[in-house]
PDB file of N, CA and C in Angstrom:
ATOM      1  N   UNK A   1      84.065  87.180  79.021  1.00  0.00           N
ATOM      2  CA  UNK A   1      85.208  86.908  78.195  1.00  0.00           C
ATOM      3  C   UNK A   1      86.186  86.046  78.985  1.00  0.00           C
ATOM      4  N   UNK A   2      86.799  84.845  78.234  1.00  0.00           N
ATOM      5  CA  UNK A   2      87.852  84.262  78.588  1.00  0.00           C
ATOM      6  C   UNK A   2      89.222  84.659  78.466  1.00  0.00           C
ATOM      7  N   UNK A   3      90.192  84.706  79.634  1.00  0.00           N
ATOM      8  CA  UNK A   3      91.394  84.718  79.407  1.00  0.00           C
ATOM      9  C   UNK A   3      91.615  83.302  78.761  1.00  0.00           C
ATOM     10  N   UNK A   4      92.374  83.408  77.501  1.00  0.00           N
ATOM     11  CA  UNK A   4      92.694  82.105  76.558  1.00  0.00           C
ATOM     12  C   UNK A   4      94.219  81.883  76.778  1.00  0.00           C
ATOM     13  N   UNK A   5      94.353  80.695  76.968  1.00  0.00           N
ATOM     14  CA  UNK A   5      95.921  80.314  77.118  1.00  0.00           C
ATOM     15  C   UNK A   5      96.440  80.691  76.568  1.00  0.00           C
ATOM     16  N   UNK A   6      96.323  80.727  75.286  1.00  0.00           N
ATOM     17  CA  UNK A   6      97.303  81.263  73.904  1.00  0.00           C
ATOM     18  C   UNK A   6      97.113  82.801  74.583  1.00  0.00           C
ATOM     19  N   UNK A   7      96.527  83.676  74.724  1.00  0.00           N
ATOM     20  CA  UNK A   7      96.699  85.149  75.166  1.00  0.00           C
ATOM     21  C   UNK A   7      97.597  85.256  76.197  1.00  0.00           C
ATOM     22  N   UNK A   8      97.567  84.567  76.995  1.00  0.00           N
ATOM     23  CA  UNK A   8      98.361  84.632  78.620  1.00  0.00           C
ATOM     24  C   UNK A   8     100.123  84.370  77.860  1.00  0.00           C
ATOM     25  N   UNK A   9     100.104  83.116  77.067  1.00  0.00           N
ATOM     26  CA  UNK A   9     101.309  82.850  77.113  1.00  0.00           C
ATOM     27  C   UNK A   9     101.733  84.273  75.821  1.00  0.00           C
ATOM     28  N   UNK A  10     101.565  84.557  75.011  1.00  0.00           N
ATOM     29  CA  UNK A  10     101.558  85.622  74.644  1.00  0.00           C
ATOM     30  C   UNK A  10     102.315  86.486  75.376  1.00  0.00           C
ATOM     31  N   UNK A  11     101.359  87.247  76.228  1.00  0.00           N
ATOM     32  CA  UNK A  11     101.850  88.151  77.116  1.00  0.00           C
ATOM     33  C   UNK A  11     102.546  87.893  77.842  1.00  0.00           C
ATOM     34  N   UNK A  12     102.844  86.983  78.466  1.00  0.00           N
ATOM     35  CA  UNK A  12     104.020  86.349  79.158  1.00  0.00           C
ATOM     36  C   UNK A  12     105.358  87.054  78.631  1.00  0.00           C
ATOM     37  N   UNK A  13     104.958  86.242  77.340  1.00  0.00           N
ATOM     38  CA  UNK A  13     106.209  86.169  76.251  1.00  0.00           C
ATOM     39  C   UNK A  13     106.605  87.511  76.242  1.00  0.00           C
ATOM     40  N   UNK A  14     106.207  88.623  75.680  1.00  0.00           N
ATOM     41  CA  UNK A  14     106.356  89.662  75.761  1.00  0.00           C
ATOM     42  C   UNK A  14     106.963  90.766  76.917  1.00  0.00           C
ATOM     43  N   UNK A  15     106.422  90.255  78.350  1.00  0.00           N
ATOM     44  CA  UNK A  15     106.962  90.452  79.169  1.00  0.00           C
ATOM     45  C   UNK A  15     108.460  90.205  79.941  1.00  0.00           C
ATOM     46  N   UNK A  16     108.772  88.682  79.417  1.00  0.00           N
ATOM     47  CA  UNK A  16     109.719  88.435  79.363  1.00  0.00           C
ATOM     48  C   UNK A  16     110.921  88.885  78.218  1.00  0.00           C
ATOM     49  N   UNK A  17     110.395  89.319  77.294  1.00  0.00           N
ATOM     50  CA  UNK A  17     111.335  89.652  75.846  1.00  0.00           C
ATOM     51  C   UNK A  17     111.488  91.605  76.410  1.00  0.00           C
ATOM     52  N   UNK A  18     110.883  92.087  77.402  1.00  0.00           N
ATOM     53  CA  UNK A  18     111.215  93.816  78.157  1.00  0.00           C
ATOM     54  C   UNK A  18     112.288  93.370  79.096  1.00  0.00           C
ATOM     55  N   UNK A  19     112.455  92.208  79.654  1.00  0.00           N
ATOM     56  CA  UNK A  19     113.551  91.927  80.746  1.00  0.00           C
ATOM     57  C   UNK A  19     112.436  92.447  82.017  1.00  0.00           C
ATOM     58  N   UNK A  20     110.741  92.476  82.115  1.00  0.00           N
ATOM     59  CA  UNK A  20     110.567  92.791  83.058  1.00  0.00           C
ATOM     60  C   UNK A  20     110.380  91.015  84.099  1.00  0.00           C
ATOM     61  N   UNK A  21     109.800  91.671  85.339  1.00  0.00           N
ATOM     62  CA  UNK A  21     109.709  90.293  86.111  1.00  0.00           C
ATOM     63  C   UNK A  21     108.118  90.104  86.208  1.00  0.00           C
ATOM     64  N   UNK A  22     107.956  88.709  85.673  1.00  0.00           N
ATOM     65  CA  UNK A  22     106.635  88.436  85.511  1.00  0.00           C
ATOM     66  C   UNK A  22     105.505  88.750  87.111  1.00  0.00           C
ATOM     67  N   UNK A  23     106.313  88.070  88.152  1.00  0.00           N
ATOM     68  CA  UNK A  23     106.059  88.286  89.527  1.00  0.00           C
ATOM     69  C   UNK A  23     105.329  90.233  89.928  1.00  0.00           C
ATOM     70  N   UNK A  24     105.516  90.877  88.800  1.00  0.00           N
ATOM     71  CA  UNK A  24     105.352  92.511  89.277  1.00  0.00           C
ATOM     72  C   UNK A  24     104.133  92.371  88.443  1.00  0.00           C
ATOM     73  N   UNK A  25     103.536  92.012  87.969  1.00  0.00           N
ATOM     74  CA  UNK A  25     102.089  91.716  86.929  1.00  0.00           C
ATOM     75  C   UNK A  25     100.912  90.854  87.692  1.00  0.00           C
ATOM     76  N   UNK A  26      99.950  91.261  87.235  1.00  0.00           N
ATOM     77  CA  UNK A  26      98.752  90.896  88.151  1.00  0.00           C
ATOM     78  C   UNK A  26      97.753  90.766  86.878  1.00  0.00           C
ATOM     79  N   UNK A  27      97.012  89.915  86.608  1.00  0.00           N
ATOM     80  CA  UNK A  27      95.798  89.624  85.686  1.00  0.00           C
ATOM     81  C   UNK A  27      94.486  89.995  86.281  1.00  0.00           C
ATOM     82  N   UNK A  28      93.741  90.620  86.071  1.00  0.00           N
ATOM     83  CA  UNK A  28      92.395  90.727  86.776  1.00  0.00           C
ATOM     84  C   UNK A  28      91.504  90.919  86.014  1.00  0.00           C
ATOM     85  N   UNK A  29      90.153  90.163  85.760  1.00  0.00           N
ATOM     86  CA  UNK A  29      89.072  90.453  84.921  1.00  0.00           C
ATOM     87  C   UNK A  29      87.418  90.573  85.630  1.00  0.00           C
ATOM     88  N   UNK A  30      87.823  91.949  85.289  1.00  0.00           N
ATOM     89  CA  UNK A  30      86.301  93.123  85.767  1.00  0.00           C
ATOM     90  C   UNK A  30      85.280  92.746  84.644  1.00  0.00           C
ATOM     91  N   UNK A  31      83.995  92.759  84.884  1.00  0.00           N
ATOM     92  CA  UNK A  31      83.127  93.776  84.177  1.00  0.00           C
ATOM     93  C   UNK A  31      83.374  93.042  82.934  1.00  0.00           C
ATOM     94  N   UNK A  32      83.896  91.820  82.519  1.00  0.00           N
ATOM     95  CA  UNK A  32      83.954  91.746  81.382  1.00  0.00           C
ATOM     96  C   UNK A  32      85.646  91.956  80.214  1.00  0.00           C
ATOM     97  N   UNK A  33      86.337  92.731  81.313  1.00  0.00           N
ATOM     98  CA  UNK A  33      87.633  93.107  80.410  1.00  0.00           C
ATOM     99  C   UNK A  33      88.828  92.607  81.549  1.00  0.00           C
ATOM    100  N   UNK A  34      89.923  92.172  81.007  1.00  0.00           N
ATOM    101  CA  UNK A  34      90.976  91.772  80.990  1.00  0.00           C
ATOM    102  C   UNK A  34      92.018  93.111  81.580  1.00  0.00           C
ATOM    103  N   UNK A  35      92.232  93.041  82.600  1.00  0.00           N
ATOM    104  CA  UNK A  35      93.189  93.987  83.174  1.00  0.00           C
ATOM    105  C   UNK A  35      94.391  93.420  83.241  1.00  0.00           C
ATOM    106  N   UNK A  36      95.475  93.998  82.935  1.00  0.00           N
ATOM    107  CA  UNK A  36      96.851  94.240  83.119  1.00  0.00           C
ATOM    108  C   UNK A  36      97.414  95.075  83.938  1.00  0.00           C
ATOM    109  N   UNK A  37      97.784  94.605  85.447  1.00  0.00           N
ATOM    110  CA  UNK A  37      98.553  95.348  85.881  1.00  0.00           C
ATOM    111  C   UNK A  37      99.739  95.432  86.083  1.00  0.00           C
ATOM    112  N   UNK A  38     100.527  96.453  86.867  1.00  0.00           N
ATOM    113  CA  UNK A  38     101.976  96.692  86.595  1.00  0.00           C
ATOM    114  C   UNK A  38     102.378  97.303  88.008  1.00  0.00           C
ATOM    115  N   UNK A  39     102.469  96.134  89.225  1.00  0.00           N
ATOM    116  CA  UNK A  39     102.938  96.496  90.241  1.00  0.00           C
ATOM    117  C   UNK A  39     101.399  97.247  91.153  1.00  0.00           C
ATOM    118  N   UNK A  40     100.328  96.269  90.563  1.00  0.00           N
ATOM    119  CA  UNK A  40      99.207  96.816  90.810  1.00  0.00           C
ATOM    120  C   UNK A  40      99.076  98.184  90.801  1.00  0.00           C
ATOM    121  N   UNK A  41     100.133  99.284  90.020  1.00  0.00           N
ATOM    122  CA  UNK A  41      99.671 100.883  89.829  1.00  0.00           C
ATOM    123  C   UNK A  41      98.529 100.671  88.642  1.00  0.00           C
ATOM    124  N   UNK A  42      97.729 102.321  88.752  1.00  0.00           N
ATOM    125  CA  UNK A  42      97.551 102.403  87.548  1.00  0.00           C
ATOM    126  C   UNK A  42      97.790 103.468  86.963  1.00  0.00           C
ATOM    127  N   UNK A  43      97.974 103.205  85.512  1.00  0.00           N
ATOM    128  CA  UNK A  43      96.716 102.672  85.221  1.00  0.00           C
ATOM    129  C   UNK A  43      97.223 101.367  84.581  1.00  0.00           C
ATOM    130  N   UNK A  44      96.218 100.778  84.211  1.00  0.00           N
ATOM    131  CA  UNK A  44      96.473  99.074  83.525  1.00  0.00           C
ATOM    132  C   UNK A  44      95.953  99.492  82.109  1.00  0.00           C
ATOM    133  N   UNK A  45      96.737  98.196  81.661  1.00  0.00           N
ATOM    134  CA  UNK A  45      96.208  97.578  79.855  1.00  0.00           C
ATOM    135  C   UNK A  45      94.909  97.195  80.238  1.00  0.00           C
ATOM    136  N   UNK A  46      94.217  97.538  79.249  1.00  0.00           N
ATOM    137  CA  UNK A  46      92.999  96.520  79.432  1.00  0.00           C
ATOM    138  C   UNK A  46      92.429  96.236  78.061  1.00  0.00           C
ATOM    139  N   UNK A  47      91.684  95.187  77.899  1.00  0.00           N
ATOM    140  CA  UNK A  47      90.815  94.798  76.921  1.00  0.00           C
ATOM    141  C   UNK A  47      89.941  94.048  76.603  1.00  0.00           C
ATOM    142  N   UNK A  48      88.841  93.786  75.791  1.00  0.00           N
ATOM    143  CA  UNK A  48      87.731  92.908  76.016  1.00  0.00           C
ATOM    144  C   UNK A  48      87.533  92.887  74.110  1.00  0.00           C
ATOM    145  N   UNK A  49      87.539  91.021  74.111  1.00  0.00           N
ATOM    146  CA  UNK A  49      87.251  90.777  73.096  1.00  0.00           C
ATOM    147  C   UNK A  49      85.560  90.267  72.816  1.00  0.00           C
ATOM    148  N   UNK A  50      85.459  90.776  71.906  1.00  0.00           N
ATOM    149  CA  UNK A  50      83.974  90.547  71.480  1.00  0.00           C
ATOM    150  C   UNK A  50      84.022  90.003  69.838  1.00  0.00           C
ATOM    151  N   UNK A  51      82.975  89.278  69.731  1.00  0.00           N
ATOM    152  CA  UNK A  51      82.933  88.400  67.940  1.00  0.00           C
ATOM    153  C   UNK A  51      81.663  88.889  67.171  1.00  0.00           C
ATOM    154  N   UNK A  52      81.937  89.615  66.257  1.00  0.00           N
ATOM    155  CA  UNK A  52      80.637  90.849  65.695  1.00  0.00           C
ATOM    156  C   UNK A  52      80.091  89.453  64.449  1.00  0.00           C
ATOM    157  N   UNK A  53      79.173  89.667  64.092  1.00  0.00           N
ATOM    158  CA  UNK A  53      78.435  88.591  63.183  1.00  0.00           C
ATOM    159  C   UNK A  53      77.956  89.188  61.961  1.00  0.00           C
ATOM    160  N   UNK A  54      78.241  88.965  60.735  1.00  0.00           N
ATOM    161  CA  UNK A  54      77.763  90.283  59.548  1.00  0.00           C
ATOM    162  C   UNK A  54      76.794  89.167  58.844  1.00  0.00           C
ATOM    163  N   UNK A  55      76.027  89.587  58.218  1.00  0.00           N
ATOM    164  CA  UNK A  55      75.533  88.385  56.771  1.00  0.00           C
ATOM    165  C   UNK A  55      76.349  89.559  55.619  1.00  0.00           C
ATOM    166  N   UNK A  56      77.134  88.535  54.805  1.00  0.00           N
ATOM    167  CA  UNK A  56      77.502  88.920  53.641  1.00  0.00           C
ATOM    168  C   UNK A  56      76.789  87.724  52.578  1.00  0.00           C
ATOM    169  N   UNK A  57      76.274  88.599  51.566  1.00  0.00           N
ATOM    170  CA  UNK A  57      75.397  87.399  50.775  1.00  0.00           C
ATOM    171  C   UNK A  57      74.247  86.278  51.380  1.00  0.00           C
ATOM    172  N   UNK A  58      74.645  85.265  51.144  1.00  0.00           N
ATOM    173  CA  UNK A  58      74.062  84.437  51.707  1.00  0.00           C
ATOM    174  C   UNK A  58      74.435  83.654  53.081  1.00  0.00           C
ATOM    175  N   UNK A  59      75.732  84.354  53.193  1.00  0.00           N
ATOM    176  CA  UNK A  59      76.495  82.935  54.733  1.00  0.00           C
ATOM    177  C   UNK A  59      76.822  84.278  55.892  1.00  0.00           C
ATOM    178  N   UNK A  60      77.040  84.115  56.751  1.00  0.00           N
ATOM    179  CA  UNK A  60      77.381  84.829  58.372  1.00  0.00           C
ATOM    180  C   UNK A  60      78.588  85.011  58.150  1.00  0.00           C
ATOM    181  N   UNK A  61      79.721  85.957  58.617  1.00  0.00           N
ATOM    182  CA  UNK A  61      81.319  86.174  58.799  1.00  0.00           C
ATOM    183  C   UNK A  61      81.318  86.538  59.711  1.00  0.00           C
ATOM    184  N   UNK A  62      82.369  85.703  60.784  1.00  0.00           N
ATOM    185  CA  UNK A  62      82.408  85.811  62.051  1.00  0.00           C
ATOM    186  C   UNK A  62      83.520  86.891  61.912  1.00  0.00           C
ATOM    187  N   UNK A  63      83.716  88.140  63.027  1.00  0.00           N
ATOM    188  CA  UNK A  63      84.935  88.805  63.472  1.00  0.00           C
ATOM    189  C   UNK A  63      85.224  89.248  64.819  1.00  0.00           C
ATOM    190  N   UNK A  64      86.417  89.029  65.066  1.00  0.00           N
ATOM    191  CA  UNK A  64      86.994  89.257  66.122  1.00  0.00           C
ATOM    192  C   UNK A  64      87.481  90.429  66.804  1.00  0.00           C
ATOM    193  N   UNK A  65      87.122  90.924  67.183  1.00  0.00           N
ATOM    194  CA  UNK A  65      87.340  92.829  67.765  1.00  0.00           C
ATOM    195  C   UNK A  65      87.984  92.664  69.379  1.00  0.00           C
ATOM    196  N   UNK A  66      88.828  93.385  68.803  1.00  0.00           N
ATOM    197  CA  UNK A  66      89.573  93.697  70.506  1.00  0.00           C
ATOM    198  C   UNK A  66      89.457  95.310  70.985  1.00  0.00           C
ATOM    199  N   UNK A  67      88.596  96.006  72.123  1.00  0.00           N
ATOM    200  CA  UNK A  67      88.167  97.420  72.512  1.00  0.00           C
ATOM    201  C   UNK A  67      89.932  97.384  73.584  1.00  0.00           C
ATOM    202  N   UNK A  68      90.440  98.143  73.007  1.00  0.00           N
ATOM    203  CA  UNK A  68      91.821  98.616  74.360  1.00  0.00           C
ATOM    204  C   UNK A  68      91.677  99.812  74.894  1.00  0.00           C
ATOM    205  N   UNK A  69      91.726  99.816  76.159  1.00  0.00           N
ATOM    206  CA  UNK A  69      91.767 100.940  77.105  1.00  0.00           C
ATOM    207  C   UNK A  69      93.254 100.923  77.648  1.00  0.00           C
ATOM    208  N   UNK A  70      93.337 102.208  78.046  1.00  0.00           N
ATOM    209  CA  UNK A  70      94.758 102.447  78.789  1.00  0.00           C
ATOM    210  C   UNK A  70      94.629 103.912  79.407  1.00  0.00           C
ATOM    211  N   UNK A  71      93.655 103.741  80.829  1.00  0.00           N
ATOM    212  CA  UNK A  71      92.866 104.538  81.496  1.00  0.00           C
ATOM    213  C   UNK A  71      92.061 105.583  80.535  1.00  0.00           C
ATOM    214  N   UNK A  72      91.642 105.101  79.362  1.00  0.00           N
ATOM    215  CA  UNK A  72      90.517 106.001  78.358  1.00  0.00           C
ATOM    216  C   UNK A  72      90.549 104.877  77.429  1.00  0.00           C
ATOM    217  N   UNK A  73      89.833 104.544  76.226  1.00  0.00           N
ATOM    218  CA  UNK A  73      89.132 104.005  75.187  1.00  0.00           C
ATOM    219  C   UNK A  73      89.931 104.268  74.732  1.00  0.00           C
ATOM    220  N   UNK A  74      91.161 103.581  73.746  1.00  0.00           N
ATOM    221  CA  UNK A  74      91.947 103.598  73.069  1.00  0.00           C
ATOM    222  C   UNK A  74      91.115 103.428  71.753  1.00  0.00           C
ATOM    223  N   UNK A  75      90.401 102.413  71.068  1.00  0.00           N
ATOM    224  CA  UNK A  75      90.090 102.041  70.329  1.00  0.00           C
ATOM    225  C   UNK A  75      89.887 101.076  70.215  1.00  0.00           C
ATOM    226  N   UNK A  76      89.172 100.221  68.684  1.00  0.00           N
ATOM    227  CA  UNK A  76      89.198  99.064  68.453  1.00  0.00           C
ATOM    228  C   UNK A  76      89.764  98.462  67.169  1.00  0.00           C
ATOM    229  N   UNK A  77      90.789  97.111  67.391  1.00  0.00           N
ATOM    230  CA  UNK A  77      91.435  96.954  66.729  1.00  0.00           C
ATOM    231  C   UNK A  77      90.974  95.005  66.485  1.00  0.00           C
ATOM    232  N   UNK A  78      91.406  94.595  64.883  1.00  0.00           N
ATOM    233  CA  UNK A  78      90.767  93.653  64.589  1.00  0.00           C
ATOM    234  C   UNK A  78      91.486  92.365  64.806  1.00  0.00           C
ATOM    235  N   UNK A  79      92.717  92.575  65.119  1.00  0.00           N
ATOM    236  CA  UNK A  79      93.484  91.111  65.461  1.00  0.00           C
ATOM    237  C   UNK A  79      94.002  90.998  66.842  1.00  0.00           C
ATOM    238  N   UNK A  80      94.601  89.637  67.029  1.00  0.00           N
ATOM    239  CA  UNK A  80      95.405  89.876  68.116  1.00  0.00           C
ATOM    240  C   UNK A  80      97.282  90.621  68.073  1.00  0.00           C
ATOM    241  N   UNK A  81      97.544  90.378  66.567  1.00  0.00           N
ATOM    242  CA  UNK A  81      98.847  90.873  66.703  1.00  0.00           C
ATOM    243  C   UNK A  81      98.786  92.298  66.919  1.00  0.00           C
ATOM    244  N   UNK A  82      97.549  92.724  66.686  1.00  0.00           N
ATOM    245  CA  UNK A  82      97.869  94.486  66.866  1.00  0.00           C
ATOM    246  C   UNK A  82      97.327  95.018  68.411  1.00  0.00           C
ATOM    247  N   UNK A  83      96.277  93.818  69.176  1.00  0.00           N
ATOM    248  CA  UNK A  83      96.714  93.961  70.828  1.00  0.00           C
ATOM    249  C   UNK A  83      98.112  93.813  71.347  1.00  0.00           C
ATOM    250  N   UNK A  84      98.954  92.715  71.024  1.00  0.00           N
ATOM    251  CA  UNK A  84      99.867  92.351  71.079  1.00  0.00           C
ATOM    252  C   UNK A  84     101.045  93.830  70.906  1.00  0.00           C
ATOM    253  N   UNK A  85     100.942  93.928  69.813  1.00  0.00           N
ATOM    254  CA  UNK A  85     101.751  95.244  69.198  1.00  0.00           C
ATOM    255  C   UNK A  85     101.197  96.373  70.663  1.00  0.00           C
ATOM    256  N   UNK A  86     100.032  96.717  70.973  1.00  0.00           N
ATOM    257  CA  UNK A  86      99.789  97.735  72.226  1.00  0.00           C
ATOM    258  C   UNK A  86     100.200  97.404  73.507  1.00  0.00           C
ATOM    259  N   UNK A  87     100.185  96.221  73.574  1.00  0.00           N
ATOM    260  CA  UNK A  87     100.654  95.542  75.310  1.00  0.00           C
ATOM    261  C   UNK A  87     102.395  95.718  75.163  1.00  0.00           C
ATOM    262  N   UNK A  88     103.036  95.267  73.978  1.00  0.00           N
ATOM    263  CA  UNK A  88     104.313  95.570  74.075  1.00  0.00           C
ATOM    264  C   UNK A  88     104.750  97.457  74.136  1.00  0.00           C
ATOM    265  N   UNK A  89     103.705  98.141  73.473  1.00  0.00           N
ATOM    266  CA  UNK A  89     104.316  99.438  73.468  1.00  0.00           C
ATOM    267  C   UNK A  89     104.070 100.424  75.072  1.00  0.00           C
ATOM    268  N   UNK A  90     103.105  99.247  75.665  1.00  0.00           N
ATOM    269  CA  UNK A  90     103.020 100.066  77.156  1.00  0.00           C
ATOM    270  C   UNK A  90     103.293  99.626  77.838  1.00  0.00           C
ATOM    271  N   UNK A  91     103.874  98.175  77.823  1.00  0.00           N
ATOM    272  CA  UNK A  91     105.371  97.642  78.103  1.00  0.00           C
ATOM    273  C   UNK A  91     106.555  97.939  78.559  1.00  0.00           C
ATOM    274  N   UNK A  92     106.839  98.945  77.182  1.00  0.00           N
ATOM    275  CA  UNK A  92     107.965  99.874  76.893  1.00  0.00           C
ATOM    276  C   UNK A  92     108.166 100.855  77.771  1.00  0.00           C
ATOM    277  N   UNK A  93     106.695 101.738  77.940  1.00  0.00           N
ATOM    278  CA  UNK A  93     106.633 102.684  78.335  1.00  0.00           C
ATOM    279  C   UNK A  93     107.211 102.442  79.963  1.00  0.00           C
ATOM    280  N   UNK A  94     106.812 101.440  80.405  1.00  0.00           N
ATOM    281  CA  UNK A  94     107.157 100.705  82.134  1.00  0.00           C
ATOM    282  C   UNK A  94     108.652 100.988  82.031  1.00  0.00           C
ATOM    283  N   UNK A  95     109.542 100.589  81.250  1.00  0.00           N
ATOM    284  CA  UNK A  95     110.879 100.538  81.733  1.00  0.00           C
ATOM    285  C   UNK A  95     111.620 102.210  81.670  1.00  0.00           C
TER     286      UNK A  95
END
């Protein structure tokens, strides 16, 4: 999996909209998933996007799945605004 620009600046964004300091954050990608750290403690955000392939009818529908951990399997959720929505709420939890 790629860290995608549009994701980074994202989270950026977000980080900056807590008043935290970007400098205390660390990006690291294990195994496939996207770590978030926070003063290198943990535990970290993490997540790994994967694109599931269905046949409906006659044509393929591509989808986009995001798996979030936050030291256990959070779940899986289908967009980015609702990763987005989890990185800001453990965000929160930091300050």
């Amino acid at each position: 999996m790629k860290f995608l620009p549009s994701e980074h600046k994202d989270i950026k964004t977000l980080i900056a909209q807590q008043n935290l300091d970007l400098n205390d954050f660390s990006f690291v990608k294990r195994k496939g998933r996207l770590h978030i750290y926070y003063k290198n403690q943990e535990p970290s955000f993490s997540f790994f996007r994967t694109v599931e392939t269905n046949l409906v009818g006659n044509s393929f529908e591509e989808h986009t799945l995001f798996k979030i951990s936050i030291e256990t399997e959070l779940g899986i959720v289908r967009s980015w605004k609702e990763v987005l929505l989890m990185i800001n709420n453990w965000l929160t939890s930091l300050s």
